[in-house]
Protein backbone atom coordinates (compact mmCIF):
# COMPACT_ATOMS: atom_id res chain seq x y z
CA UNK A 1 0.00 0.00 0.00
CA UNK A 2 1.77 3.36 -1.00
CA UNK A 3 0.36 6.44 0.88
CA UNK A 4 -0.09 9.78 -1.14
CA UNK A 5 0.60 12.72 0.59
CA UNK A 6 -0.72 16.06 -1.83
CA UNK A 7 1.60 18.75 -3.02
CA UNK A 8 -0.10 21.76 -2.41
CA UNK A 9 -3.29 22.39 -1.66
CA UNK A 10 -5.76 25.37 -2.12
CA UNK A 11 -8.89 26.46 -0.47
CA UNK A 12 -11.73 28.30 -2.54
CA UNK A 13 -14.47 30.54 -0.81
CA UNK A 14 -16.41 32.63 -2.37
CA UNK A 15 -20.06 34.44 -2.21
CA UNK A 16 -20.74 34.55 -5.78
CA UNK A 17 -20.53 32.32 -8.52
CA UNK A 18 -18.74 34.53 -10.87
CA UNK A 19 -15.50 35.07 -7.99
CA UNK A 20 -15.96 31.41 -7.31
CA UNK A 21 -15.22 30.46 -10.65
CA UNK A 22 -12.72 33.33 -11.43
CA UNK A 23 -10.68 31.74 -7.97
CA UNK A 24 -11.50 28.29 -8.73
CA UNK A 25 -9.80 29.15 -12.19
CA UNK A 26 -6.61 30.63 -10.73
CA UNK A 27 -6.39 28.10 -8.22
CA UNK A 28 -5.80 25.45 -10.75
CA UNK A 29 -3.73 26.98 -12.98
CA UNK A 30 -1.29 27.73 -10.27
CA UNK A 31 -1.68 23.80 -9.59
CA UNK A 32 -1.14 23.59 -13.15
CA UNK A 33 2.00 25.63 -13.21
CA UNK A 34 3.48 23.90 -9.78
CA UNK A 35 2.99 19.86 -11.13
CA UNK A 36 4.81 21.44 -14.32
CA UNK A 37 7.40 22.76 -12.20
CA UNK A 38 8.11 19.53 -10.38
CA UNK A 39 6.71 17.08 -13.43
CA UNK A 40 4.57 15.12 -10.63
CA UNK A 41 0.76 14.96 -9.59
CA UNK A 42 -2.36 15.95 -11.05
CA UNK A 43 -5.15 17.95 -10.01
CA UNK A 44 -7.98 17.19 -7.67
CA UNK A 45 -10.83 19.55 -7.57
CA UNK A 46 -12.99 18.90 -4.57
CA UNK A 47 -16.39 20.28 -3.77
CA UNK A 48 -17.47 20.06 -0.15
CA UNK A 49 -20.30 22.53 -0.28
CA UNK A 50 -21.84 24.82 -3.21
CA UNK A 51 -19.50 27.52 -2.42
CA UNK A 52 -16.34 26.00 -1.16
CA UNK A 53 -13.64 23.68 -2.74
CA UNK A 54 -10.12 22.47 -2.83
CA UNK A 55 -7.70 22.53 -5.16
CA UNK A 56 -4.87 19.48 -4.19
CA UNK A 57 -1.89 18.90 -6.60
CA UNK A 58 -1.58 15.03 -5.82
CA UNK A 59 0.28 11.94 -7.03
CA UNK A 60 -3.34 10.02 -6.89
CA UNK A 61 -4.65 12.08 -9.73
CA UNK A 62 -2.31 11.03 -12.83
CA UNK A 63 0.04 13.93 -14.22
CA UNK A 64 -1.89 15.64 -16.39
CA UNK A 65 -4.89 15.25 -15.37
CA UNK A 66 -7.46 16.94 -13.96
CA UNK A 67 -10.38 14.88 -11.27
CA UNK A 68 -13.37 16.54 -9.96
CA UNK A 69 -14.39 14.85 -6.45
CA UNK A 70 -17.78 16.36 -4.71
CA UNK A 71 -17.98 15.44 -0.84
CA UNK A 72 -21.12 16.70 0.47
């Protein structure tokens, strides 16, 4: 069994949809910038309520790839 610890990880809060999303945006494409940085981990998008999510650059999401994950 191989434990995966994440990378870096992001909280998004936001009132509105239209900051959520503009956040949510920047939040991955720093992600985005970091796993090309280091060449490890994807991106896991998690939704734990309608207006708050993570963004986790991890090595259980596949470089490259982006997974959405809703908890709530």
């Amino acid at each position: 069994m191989a434990l995966s610890m994440p990378l870096l990880v992001a909280e998004v809060t936001a009132a509105d949809r239209v900051t959520l999303e503009e956040m949510l945006d920047e939040a991955e494409m720093l992600a985005r910038h970091e796993a090309i940085k280091t060449g490890a981990g994807g991106i896991l998008v998690t939704r734990h309520s309608h207006d708050r999510f993570t963004i986790t650059l991890t090595d259980a999401v596949p470089y490259g790839t982006t997974r959405m994950l809703t908890c709530w």
